[in-house]
C-alpha atoms as a PDB file:
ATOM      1  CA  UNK A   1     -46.123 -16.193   7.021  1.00  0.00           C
ATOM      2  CA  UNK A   2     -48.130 -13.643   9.272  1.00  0.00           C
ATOM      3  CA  UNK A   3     -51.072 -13.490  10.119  1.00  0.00           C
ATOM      4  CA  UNK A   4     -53.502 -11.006   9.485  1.00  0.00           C
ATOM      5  CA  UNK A   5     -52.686  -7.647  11.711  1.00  0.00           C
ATOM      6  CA  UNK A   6     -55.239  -6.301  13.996  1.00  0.00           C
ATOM      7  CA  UNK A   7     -54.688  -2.470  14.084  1.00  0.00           C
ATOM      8  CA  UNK A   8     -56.230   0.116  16.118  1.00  0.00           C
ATOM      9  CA  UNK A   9     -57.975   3.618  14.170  1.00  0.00           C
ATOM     10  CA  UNK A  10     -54.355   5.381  15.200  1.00  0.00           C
ATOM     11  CA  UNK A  11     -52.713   2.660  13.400  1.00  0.00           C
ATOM     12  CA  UNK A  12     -55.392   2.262  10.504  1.00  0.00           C
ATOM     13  CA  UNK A  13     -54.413   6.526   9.802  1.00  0.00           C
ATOM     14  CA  UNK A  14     -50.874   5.943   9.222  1.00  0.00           C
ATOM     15  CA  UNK A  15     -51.454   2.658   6.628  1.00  0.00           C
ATOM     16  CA  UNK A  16     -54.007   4.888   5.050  1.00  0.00           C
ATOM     17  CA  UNK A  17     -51.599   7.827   4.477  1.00  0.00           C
ATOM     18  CA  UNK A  18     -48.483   5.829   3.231  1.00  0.00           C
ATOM     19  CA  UNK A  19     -49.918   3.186   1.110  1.00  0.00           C
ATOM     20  CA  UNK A  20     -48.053   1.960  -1.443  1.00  0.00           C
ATOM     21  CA  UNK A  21     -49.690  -1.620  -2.026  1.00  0.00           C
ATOM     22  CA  UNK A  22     -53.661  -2.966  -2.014  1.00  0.00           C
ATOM     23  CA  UNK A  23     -54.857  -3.274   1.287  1.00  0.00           C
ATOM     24  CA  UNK A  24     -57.385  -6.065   2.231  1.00  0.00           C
ATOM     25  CA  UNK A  25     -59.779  -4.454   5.485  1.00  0.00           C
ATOM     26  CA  UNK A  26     -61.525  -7.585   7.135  1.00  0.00           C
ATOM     27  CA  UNK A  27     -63.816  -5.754   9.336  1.00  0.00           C
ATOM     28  CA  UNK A  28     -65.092  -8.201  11.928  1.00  0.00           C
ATOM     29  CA  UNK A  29     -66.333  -8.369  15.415  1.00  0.00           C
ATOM     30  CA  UNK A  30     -64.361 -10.212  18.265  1.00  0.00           C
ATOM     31  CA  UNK A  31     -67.111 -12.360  19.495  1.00  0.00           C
ATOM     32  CA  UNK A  32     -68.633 -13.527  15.859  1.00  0.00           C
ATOM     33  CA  UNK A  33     -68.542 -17.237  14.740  1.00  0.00           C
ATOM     34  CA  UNK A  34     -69.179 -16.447  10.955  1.00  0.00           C
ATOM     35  CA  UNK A  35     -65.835 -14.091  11.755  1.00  0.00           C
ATOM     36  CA  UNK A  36     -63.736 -16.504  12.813  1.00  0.00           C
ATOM     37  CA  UNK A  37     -64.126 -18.489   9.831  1.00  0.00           C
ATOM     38  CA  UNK A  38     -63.277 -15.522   7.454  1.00  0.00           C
ATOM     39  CA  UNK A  39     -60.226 -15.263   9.262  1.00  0.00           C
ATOM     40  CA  UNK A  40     -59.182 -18.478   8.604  1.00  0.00           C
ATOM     41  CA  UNK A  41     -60.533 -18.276   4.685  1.00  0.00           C
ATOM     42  CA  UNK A  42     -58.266 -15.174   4.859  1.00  0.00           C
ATOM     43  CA  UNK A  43     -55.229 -16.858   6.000  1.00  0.00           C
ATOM     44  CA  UNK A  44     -55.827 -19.097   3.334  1.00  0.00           C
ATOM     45  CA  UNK A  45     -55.877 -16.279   0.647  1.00  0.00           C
ATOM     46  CA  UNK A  46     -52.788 -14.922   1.874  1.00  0.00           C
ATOM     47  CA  UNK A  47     -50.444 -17.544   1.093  1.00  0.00           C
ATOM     48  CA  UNK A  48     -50.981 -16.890  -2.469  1.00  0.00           C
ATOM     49  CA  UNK A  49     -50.193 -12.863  -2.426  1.00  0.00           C
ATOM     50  CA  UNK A  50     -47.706 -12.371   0.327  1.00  0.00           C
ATOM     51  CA  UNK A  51     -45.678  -8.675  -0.769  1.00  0.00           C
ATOM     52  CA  UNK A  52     -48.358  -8.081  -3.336  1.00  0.00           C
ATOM     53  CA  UNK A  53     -51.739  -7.110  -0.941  1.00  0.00           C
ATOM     54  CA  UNK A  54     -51.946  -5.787   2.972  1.00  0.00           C
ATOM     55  CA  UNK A  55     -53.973  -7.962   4.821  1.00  0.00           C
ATOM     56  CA  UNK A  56     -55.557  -6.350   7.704  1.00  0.00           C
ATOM     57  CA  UNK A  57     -58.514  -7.183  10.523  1.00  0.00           C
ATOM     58  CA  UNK A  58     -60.518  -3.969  12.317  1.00  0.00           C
ATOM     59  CA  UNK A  59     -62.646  -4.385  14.841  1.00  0.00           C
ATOM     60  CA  UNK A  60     -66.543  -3.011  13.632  1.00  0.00           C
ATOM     61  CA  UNK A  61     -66.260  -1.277  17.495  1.00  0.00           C
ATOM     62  CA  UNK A  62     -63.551   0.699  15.985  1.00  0.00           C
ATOM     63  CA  UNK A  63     -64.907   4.369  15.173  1.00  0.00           C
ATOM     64  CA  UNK A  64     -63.313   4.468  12.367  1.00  0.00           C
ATOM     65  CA  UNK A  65     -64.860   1.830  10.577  1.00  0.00           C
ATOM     66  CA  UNK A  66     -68.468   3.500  11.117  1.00  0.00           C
ATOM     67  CA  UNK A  67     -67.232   7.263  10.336  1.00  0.00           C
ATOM     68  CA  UNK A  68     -64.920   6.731   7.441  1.00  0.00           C
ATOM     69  CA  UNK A  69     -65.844   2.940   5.961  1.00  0.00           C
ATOM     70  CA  UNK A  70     -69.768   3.226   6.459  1.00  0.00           C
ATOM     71  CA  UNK A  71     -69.404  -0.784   7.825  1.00  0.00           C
ATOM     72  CA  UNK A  72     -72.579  -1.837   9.972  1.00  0.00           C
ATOM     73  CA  UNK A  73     -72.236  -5.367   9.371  1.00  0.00           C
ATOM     74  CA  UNK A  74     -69.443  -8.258   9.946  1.00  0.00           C
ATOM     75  CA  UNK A  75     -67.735  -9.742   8.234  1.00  0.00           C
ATOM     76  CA  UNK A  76     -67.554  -6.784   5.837  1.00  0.00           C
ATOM     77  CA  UNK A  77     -63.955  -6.962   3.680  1.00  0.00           C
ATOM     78  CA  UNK A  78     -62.879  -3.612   2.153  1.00  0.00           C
ATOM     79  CA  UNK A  79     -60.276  -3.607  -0.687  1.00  0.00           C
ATOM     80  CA  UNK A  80     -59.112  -0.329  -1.157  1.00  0.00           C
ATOM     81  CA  UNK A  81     -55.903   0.930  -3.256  1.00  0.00           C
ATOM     82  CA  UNK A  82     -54.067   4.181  -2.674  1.00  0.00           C
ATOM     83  CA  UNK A  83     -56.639   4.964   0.185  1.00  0.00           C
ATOM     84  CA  UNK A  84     -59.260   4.346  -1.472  1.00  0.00           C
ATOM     85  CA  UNK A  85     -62.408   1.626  -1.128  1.00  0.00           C
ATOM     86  CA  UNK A  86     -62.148   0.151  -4.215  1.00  0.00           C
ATOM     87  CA  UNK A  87     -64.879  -2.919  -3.931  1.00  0.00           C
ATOM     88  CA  UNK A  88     -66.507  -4.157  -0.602  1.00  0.00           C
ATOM     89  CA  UNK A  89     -68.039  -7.773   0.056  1.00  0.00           C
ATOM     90  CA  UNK A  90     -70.412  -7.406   2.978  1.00  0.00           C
ATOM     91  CA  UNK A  91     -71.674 -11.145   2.336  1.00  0.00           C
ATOM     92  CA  UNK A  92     -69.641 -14.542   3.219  1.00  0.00           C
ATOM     93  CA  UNK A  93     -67.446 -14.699   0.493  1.00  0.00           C
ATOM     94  CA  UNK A  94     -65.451 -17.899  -0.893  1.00  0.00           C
ATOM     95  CA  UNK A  95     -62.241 -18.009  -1.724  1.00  0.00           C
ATOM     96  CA  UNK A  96     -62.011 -18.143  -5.113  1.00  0.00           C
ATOM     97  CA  UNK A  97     -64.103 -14.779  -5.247  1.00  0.00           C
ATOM     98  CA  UNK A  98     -62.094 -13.093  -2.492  1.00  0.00           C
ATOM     99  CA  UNK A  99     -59.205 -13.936  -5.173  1.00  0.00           C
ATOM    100  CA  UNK A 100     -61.087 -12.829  -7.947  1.00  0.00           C
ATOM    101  CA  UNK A 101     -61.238  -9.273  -6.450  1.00  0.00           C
ATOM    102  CA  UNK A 102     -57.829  -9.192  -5.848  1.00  0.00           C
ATOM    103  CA  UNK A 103     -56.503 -10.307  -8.965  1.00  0.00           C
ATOM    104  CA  UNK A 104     -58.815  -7.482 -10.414  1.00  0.00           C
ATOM    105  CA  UNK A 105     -57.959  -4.888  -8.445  1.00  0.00           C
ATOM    106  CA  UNK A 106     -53.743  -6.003  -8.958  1.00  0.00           C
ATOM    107  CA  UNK A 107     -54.333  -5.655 -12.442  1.00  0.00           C
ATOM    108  CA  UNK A 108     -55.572  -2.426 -12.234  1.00  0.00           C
END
């Protein structure tokens, strides 16, 4: 299984232009604690929804995240489908609701 992908705003454009499954944005900042732990939480979530939902990381540095997401704080997770934000958590999320949002937004 992979890990999530860290992907610069050149990157971010292309996956934003082709998608063709949900994408899951952790936006997070290199040097936060709280982030780290997301990212594992995160790899935790992704066992159960590999080839079903894009898992992602962007740096909040990025410019991208502050002109097209609106993101000021970390960890922020964006779910967006077909381009789209769809929901955003901006809090510290558990698992089970990170799933929650998921399953809702694969049902859509």
């Amino acid at each position: 299984m992979r890990a999530n992908v860290e992907i610069d705003q050149a990157q971010l454009r292309l996956v934003l232009e082709d998608l063709q499954l949900p994408v899951l944005v952790e936006v997070m900042d290199p040097f936060c604690i709280i982030c780290k732990t997301m990212k594992e939480r995160l790899s935790e979530v992704m066992r159960g929804y590999a080839g079903r939902v894009i898992f992602l990381r962007l740096d909040i540095n990025n410019d991208l995240v502050k002109e097209h997401f609106k993101v000021d704080a970390v960890p922020t997770l964006l779910y967006l489908k077909k381009g789209q934000v769809v929901e955003r958590q901006i809090d510290f999320p558990d698992k089970e609701k990170i799933q929650e949002v998921l399953d809702r937004i694969l049902a859509a």
